[in-house]
N, C-alpha and C. Protein backbone atom coordinates (compact mmCIF):
# COMPACT_ATOMS: atom_id res chain seq x y z
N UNK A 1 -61.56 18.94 -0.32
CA UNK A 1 -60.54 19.40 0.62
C UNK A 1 -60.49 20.92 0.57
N UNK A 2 -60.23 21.61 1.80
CA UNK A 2 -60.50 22.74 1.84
C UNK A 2 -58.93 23.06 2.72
N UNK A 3 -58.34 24.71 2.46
CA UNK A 3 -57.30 25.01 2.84
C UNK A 3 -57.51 26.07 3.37
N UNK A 4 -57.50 26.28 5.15
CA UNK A 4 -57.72 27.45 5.64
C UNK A 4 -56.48 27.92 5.63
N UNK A 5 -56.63 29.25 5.70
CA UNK A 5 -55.60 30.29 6.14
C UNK A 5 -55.78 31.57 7.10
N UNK A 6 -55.17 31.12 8.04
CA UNK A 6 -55.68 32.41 9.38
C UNK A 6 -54.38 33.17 8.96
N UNK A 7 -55.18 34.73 8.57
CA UNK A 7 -54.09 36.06 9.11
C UNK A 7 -54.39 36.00 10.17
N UNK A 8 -52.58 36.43 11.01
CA UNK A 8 -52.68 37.56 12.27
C UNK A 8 -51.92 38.50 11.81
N UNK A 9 -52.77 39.49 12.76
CA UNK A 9 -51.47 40.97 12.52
C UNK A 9 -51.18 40.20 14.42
N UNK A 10 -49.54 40.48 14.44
CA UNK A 10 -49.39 40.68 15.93
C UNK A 10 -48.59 41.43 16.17
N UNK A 11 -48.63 41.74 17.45
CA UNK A 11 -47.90 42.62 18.11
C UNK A 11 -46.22 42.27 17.50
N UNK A 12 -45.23 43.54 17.20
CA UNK A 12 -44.31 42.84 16.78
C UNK A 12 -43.35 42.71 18.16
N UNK A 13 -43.50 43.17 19.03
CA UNK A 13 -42.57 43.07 19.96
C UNK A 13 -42.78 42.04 21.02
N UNK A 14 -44.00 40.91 19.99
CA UNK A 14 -44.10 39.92 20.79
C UNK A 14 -44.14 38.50 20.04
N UNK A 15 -43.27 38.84 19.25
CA UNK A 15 -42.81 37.12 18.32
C UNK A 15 -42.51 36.59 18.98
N UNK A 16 -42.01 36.41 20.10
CA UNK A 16 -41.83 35.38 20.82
C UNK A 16 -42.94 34.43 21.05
N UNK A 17 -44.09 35.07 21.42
CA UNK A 17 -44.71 34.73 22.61
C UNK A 17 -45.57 34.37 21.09
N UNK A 18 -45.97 34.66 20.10
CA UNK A 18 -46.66 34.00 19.13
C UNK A 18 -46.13 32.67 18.36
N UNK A 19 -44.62 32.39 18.70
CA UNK A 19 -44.08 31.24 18.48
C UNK A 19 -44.11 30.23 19.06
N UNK A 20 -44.59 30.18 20.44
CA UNK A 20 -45.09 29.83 21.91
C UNK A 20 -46.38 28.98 20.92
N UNK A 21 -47.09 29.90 20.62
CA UNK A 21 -48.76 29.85 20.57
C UNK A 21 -49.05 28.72 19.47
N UNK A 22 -47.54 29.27 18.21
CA UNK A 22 -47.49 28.71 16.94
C UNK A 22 -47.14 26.90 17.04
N UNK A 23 -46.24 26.63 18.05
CA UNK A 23 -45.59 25.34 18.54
C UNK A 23 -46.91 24.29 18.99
N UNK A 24 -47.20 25.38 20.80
CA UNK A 24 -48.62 24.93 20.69
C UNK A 24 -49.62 24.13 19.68
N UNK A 25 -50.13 24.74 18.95
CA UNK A 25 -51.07 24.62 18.00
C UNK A 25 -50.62 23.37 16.95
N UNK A 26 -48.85 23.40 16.84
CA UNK A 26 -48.65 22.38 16.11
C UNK A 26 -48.43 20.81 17.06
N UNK A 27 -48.86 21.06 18.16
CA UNK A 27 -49.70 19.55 18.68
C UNK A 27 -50.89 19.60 18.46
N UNK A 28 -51.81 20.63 18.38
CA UNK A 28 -53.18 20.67 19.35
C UNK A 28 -53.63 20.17 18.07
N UNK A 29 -53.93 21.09 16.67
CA UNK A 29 -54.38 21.03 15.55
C UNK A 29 -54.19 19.49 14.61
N UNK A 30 -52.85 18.56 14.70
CA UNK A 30 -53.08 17.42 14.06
C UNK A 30 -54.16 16.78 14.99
N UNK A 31 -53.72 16.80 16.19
CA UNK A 31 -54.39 15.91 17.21
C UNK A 31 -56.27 16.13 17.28
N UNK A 32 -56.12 17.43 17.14
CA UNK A 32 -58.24 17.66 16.57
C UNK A 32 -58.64 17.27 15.19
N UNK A 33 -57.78 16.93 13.87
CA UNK A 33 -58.59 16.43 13.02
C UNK A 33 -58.04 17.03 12.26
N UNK A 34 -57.49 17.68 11.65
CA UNK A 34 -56.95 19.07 10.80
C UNK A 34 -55.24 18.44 10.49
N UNK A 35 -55.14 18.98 8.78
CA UNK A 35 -53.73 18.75 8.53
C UNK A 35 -52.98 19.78 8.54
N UNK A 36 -52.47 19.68 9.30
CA UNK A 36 -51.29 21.60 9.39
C UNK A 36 -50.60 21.21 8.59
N UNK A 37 -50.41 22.23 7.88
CA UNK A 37 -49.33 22.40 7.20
C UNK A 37 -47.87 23.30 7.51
N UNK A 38 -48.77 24.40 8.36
CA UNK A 38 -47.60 24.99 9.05
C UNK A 38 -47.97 26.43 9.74
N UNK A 39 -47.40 27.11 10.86
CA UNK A 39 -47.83 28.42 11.08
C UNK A 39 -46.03 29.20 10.45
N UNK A 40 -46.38 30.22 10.80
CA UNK A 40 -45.42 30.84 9.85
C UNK A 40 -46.00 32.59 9.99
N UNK A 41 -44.28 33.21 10.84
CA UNK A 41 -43.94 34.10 11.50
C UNK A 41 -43.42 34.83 10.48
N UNK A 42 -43.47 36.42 10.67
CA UNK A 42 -42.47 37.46 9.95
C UNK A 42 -41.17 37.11 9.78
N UNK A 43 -40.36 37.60 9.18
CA UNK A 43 -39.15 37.20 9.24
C UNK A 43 -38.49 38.71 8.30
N UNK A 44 -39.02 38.63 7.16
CA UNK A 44 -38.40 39.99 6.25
C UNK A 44 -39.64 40.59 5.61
N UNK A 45 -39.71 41.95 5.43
CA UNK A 45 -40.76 43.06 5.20
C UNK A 45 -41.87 43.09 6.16
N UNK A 46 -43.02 42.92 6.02
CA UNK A 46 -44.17 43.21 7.46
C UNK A 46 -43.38 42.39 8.89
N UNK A 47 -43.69 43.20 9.67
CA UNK A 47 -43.20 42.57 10.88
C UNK A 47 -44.30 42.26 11.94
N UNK A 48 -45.39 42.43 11.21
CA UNK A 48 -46.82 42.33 11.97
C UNK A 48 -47.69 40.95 11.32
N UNK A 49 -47.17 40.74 10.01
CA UNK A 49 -48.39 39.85 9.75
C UNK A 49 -47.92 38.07 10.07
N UNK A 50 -48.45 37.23 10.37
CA UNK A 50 -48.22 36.17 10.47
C UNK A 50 -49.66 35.09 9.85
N UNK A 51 -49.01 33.98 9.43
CA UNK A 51 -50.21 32.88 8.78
C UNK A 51 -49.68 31.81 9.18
N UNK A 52 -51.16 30.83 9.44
CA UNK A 52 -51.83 29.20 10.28
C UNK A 52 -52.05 28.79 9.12
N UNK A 53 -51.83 27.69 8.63
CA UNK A 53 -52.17 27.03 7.31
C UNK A 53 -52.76 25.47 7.92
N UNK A 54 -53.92 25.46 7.45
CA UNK A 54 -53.94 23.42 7.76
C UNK A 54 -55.04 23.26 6.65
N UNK A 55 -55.00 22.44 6.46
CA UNK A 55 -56.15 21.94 5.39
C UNK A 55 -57.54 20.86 6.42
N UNK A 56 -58.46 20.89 5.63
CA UNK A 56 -59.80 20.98 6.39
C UNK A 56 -60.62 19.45 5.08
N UNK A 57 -61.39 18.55 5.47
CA UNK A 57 -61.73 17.98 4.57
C UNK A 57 -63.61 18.93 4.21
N UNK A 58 -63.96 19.14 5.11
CA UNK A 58 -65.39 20.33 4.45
C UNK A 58 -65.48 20.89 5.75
N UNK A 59 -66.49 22.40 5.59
CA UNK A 59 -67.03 22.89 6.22
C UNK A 59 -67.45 22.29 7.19
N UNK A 60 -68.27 21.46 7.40
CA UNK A 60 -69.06 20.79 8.29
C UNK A 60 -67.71 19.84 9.27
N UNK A 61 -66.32 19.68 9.03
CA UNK A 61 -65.60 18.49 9.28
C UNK A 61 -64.80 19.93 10.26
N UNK A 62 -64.78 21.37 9.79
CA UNK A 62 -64.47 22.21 10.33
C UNK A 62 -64.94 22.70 11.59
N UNK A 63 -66.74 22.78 11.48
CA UNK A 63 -67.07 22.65 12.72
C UNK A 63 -66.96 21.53 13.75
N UNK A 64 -66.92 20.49 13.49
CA UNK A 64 -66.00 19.15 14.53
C UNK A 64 -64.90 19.35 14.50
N UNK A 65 -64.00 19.97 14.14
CA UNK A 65 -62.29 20.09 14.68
C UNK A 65 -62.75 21.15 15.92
N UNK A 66 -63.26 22.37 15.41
CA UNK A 66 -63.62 23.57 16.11
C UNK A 66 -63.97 23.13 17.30
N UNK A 67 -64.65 22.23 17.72
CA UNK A 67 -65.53 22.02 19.24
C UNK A 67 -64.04 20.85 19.69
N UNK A 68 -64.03 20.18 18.85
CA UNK A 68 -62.80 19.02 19.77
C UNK A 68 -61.40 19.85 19.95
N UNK A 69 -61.16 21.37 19.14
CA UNK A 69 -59.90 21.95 19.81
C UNK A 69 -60.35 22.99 21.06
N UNK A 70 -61.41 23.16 20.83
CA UNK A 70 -62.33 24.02 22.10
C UNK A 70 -62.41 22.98 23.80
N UNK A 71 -62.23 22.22 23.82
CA UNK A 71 -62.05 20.80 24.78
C UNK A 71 -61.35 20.20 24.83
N UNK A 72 -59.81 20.41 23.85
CA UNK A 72 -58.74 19.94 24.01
C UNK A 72 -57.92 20.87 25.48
N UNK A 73 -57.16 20.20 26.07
CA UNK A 73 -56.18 20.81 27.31
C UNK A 73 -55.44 21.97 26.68
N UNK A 74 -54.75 21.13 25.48
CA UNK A 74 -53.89 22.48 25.37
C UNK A 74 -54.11 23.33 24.21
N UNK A 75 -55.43 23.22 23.70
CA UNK A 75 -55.95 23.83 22.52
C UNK A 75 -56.42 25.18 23.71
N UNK A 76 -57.39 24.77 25.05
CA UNK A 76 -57.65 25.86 25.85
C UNK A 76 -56.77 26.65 26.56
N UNK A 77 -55.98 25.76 27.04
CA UNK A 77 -54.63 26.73 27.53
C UNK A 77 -53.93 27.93 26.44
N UNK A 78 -54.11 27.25 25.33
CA UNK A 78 -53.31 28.44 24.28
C UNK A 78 -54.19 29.64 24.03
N UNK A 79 -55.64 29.17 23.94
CA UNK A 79 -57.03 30.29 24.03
C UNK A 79 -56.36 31.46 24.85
N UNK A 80 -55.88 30.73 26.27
CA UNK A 80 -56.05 31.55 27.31
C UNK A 80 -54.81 32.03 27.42
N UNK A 81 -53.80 31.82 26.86
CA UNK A 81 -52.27 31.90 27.00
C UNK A 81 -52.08 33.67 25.88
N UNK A 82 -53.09 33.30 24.47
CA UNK A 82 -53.09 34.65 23.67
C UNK A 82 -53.86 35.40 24.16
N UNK A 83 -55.06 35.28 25.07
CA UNK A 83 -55.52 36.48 25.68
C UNK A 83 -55.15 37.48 26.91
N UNK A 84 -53.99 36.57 27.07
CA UNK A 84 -52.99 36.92 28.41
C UNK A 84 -52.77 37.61 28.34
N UNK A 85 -51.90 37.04 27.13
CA UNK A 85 -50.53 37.60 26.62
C UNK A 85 -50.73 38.77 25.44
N UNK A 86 -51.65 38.85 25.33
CA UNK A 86 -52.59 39.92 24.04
C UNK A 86 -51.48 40.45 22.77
N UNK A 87 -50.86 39.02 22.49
CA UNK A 87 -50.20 39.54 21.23
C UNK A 87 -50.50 39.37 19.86
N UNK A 88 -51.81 38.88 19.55
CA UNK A 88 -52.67 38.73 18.73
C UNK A 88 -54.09 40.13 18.77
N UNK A 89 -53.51 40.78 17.12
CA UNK A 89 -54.40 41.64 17.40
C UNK A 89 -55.53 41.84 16.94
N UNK A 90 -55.41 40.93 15.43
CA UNK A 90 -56.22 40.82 14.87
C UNK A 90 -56.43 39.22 14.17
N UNK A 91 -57.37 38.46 13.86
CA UNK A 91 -57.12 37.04 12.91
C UNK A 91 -58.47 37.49 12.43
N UNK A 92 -57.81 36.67 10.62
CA UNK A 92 -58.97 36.48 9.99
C UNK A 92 -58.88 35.24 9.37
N UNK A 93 -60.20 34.54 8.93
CA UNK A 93 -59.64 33.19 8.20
C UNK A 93 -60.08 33.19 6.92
N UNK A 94 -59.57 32.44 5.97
CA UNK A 94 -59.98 32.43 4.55
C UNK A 94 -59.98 31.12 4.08
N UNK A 95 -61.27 30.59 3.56
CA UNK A 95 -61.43 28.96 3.26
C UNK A 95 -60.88 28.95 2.01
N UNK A 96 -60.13 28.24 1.45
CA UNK A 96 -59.53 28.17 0.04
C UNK A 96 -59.68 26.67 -0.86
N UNK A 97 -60.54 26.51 -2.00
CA UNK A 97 -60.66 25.41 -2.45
C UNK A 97 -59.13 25.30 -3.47
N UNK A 98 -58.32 24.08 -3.72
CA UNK A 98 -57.40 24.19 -4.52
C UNK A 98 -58.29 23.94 -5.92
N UNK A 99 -58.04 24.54 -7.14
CA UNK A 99 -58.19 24.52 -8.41
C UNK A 99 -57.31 24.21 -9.45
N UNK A 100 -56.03 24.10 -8.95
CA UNK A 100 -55.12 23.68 -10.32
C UNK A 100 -54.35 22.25 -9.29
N UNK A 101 -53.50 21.93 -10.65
CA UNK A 101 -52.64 20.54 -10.43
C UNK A 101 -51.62 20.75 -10.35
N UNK A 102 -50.78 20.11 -9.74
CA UNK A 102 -49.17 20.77 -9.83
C UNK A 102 -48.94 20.11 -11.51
N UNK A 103 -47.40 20.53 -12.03
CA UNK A 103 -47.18 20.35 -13.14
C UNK A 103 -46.84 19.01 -13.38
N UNK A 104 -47.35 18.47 -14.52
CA UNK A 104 -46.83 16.66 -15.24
C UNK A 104 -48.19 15.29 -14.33
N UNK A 105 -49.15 16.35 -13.52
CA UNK A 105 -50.43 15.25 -12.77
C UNK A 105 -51.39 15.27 -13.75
């Protein structure tokens, strides 16, 4: 099991419109294969950075979510909804294997 994590820096005078994107995504993403866990907006100190959390079962299970949210309706509408709306300025993603247990497993 693998745990992505997308940074965005966004525009800050457009949280709105990245909460839009964030809602979005929390149909599009269970529905392609992927377990969200959650997106998750500024709130106190940076007012620019925001993080997409879902967990991934491998690389390879990543590129099949990737093409079935690329051909989803509203996986493309949201494509086209942040390039509109250009409040995304930057994303990066980071694959994360978990290594520890929670405590008493």
């Amino acid at each position: 099991m693998l745990t992505c994590i997308v940074r965005y820096h966004i525009d800050p005078t457009k949280k709105t419109q990245f909460a839009e994107y964030a809602r979005n995504w929390g149909q599009a993403i269970p529905r392609c294969g992927a377990d969200l866990i959650g997106y998750f907006a500024p709130h106190e100190g940076s007012s620019t950075l925001a993080y997409g959390i879902y967990n991934i079962d491998s690389l390879a299970e990543y590129e099949r979510y990737r093409a079935r949210l690329m051909t989803d309706p509203l996986g493309q509408e949201n494509y086209q909804f942040a390039q509109r709306e250009k409040f995304l300025l930057r994303e990066d993603r980071t694959f994360l294997k978990c290594v520890s247990k929670p405590q008493g497993e």
